[in-house]
N, C-alpha and C. Protein backbone atom coordinates (compact mmCIF):
# COMPACT_ATOMS: atom_id res chain seq x y z
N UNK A 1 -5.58 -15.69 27.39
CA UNK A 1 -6.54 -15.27 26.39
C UNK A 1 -6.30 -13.80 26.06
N UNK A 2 -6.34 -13.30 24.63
CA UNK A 2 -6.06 -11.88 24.26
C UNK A 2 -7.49 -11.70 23.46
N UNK A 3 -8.00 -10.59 24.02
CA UNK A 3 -9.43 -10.35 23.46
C UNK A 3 -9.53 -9.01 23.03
N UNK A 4 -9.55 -8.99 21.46
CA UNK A 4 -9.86 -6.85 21.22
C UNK A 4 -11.35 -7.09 20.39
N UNK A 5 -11.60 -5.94 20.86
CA UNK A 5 -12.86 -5.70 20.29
C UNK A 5 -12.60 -4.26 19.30
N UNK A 6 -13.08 -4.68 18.39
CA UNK A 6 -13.17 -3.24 17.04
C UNK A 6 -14.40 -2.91 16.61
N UNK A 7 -14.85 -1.40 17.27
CA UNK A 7 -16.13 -1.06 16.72
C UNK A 7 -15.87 -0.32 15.83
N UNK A 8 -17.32 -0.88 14.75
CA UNK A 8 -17.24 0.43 13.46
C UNK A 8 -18.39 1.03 14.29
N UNK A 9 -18.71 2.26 14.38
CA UNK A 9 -20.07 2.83 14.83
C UNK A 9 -20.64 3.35 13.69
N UNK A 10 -20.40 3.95 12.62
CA UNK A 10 -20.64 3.79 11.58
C UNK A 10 -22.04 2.75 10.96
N UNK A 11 -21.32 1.58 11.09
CA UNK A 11 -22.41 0.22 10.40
C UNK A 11 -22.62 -0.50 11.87
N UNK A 12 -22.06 0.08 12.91
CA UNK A 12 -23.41 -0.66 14.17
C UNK A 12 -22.77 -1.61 14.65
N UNK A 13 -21.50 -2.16 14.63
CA UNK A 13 -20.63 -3.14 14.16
C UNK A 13 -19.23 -3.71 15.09
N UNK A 14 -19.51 -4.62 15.67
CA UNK A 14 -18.34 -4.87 16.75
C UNK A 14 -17.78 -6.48 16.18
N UNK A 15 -16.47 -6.44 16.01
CA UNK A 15 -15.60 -7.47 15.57
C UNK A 15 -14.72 -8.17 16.53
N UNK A 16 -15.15 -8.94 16.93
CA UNK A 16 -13.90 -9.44 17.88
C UNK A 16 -13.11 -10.24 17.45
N UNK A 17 -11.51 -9.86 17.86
CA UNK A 17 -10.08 -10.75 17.43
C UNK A 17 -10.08 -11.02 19.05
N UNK A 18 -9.67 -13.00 18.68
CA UNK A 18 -9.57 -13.72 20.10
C UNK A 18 -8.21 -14.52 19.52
N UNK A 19 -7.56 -14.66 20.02
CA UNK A 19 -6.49 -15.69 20.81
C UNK A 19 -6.69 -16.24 22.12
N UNK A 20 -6.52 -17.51 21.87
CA UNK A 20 -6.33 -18.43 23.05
C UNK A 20 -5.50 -18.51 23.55
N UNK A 21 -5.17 -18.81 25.06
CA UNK A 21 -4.22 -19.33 25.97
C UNK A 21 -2.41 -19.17 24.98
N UNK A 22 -1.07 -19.88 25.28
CA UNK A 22 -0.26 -19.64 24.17
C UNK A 22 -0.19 -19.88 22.85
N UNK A 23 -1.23 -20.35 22.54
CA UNK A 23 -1.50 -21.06 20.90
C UNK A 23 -1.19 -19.54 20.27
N UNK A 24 -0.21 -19.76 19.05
CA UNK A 24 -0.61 -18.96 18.25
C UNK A 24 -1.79 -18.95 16.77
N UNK A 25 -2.35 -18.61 17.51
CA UNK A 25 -3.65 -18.96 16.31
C UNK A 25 -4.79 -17.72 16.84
N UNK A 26 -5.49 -17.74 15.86
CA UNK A 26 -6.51 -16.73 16.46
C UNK A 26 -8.08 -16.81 15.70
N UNK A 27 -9.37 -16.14 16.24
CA UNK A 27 -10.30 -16.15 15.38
C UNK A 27 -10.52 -14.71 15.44
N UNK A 28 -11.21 -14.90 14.66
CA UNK A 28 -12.24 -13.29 14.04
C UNK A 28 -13.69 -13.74 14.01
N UNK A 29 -14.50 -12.70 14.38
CA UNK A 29 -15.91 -12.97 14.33
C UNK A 29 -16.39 -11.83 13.81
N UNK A 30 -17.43 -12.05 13.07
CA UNK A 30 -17.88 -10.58 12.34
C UNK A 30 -17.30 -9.97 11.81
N UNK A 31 -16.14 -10.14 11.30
CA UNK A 31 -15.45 -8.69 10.59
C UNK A 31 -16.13 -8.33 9.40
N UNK A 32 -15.94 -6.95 9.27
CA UNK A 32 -15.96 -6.03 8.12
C UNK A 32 -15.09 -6.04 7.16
N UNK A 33 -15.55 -5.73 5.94
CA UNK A 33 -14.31 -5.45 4.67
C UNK A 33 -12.80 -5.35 5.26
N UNK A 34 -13.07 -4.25 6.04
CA UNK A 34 -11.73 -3.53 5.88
C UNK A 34 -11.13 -4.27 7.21
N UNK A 35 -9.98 -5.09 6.60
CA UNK A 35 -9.45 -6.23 7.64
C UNK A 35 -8.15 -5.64 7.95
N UNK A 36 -7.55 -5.12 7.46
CA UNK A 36 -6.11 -4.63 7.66
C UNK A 36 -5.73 -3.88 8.92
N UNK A 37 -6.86 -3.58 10.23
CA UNK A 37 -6.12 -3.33 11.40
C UNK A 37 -6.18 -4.91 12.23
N UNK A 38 -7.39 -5.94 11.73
CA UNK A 38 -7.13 -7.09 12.42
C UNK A 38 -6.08 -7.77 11.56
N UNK A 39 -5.37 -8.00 10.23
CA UNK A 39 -4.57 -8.59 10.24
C UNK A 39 -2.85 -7.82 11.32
N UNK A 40 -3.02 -6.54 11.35
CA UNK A 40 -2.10 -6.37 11.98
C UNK A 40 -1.99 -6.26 13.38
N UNK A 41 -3.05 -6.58 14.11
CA UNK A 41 -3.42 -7.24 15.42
C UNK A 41 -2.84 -8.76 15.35
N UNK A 42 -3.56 -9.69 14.65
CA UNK A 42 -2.34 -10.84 14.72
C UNK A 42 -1.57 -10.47 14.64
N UNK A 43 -0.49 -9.96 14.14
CA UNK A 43 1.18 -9.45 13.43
C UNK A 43 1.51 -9.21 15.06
N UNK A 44 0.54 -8.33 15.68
CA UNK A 44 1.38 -7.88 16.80
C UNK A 44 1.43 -8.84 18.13
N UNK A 45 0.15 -9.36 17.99
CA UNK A 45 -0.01 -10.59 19.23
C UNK A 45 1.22 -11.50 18.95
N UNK A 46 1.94 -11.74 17.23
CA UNK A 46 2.07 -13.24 17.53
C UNK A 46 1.31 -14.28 16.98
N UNK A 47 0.01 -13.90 16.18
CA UNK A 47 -1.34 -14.85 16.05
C UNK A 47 -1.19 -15.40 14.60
N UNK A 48 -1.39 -15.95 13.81
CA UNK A 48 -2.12 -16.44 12.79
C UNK A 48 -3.45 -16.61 12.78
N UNK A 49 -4.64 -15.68 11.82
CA UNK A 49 -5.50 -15.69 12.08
C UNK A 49 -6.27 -17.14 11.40
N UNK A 50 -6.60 -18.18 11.84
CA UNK A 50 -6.95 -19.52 11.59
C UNK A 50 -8.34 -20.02 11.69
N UNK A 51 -9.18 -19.13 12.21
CA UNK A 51 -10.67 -19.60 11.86
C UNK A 51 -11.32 -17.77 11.53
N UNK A 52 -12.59 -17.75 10.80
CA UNK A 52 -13.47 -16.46 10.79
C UNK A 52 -14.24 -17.40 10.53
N UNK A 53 -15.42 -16.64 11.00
CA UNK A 53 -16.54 -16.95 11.37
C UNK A 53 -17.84 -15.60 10.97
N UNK A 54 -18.79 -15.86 10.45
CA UNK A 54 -19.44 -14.75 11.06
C UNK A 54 -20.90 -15.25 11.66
N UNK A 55 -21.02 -14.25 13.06
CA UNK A 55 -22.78 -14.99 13.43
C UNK A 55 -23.72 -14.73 12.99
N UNK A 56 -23.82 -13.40 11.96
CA UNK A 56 -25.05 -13.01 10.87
C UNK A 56 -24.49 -11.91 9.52
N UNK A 57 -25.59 -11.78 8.99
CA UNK A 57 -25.29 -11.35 8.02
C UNK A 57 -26.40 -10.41 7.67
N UNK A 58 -25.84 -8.90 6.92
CA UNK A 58 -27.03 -8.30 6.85
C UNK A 58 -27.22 -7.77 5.74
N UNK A 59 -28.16 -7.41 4.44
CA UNK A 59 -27.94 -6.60 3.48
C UNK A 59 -26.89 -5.92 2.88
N UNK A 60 -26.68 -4.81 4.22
CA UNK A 60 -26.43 -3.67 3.49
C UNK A 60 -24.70 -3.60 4.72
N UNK A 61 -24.38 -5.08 4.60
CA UNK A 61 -22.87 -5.33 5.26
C UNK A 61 -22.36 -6.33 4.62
N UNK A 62 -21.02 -5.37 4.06
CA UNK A 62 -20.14 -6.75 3.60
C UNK A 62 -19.01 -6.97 4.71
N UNK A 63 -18.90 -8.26 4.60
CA UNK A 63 -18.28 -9.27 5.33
C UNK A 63 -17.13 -9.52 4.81
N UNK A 64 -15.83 -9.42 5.70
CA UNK A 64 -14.34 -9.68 5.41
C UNK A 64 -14.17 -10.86 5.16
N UNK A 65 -14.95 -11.66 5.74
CA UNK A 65 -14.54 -13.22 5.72
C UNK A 65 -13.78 -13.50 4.28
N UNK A 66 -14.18 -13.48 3.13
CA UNK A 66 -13.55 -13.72 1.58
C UNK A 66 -12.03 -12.82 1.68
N UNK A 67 -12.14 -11.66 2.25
CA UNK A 67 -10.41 -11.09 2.32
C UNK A 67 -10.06 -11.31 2.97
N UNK A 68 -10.14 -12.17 4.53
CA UNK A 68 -9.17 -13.00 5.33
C UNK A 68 -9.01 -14.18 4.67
N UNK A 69 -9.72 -14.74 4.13
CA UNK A 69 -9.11 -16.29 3.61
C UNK A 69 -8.40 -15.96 2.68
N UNK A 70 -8.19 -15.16 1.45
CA UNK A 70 -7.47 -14.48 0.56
C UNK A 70 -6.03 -14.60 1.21
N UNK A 71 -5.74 -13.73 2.37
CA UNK A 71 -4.77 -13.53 3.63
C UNK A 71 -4.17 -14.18 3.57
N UNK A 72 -5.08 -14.32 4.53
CA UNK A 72 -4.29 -15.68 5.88
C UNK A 72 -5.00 -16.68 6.66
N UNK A 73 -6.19 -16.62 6.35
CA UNK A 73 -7.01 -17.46 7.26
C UNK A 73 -7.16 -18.99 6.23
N UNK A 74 -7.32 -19.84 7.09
CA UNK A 74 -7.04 -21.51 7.08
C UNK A 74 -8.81 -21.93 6.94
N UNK A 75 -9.82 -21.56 7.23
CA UNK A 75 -10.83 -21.31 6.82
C UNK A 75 -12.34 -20.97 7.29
N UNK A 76 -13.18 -20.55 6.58
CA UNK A 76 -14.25 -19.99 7.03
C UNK A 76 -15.44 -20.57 7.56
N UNK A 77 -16.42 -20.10 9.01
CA UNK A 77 -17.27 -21.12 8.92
C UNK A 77 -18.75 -19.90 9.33
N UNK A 78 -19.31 -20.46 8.38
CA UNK A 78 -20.62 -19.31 8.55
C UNK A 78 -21.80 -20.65 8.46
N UNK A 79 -22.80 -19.89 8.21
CA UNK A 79 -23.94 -20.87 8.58
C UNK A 79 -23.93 -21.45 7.03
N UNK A 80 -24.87 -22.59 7.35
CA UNK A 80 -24.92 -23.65 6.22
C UNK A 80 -25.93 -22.79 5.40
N UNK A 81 -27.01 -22.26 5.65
CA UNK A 81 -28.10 -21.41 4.75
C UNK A 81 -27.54 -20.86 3.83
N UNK A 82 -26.43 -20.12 4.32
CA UNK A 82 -25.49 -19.07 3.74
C UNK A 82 -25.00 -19.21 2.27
N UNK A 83 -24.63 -20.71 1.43
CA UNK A 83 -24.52 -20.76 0.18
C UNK A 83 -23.24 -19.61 -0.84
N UNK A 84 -22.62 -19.61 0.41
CA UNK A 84 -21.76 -18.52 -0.09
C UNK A 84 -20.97 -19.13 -1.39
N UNK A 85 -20.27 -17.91 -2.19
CA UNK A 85 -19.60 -18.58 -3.67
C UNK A 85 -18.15 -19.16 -3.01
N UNK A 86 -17.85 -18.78 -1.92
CA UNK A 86 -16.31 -19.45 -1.93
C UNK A 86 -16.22 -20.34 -0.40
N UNK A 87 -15.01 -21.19 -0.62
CA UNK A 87 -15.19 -22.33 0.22
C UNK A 87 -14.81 -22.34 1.86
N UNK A 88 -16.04 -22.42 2.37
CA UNK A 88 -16.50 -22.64 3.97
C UNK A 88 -17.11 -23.92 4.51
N UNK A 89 -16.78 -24.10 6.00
CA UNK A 89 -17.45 -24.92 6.93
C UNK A 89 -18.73 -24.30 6.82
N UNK A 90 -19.22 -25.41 6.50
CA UNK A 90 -21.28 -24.86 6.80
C UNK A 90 -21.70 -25.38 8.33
N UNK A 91 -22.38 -24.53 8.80
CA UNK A 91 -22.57 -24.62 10.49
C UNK A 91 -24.11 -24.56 10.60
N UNK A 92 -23.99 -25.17 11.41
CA UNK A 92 -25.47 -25.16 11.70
C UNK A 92 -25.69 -25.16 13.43
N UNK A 93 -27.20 -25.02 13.88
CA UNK A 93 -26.77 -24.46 15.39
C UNK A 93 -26.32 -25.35 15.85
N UNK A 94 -25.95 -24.96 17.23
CA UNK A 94 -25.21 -25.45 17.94
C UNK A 94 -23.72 -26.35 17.75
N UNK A 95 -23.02 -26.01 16.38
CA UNK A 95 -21.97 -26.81 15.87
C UNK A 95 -20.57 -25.68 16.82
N UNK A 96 -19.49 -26.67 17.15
CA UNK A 96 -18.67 -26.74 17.49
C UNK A 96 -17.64 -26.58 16.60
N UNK A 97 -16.33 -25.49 16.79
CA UNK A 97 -15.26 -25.12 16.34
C UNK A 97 -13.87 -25.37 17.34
N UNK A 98 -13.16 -25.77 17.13
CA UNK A 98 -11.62 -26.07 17.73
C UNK A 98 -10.98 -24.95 17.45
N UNK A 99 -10.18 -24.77 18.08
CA UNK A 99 -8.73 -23.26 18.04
C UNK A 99 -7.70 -23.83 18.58
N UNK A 100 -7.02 -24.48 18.19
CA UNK A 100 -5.79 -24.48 18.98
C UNK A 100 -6.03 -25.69 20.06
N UNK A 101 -5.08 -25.69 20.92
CA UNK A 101 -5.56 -26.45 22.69
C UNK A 101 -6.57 -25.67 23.09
């Protein structure tokens, strides 16, 4: 397992890039706009980033999720409330995501 954590302190804000076991694949949780040190975190692991996710959402935070799927990401899963304009897994609690093995 490869686990980084990226704080903005700024907007309050911790992003975690996970890879699993040797799978190359990876998720993102929470990211911020500015995605370009986690896409080059995959680059360096090895990863394809293959799921984002985010666990909330707030006003006055925009969310990378729309510029990783742009990327490279295979696709997004935020909550079903969410109604977002572009195309995601709608989640609801307790729903289950796969990564890899």
């Amino acid at each position: 397992m490869y686990l980084k954590q990226f704080v903005d302190e700024t907007l309050g804000n911790s992003i975690l890039f996970d890879r699993l076991g040797n799978d190359r694949l990876a998720a993102v949780i929470d990211s911020t706009a500015c995605v370009d040190s986690l896409s080059s975190s995959g680059r360096r692991s090895g990863a394809a980033i293959d799921l984002r996710a985010d666990t909330h959402l707030h006003n006055d935070f925009i969310s990378g999720a729309h510029e990783l799927l742009a990327r490279e990401t295979s696709f997004v899963g935020a909550s079903a409330e969410a109604r977002l304009e572009f195309e995601y897994q709608p989640l609801r609690g307790g729903a289950t995501l796969s990564l890899g093995d």
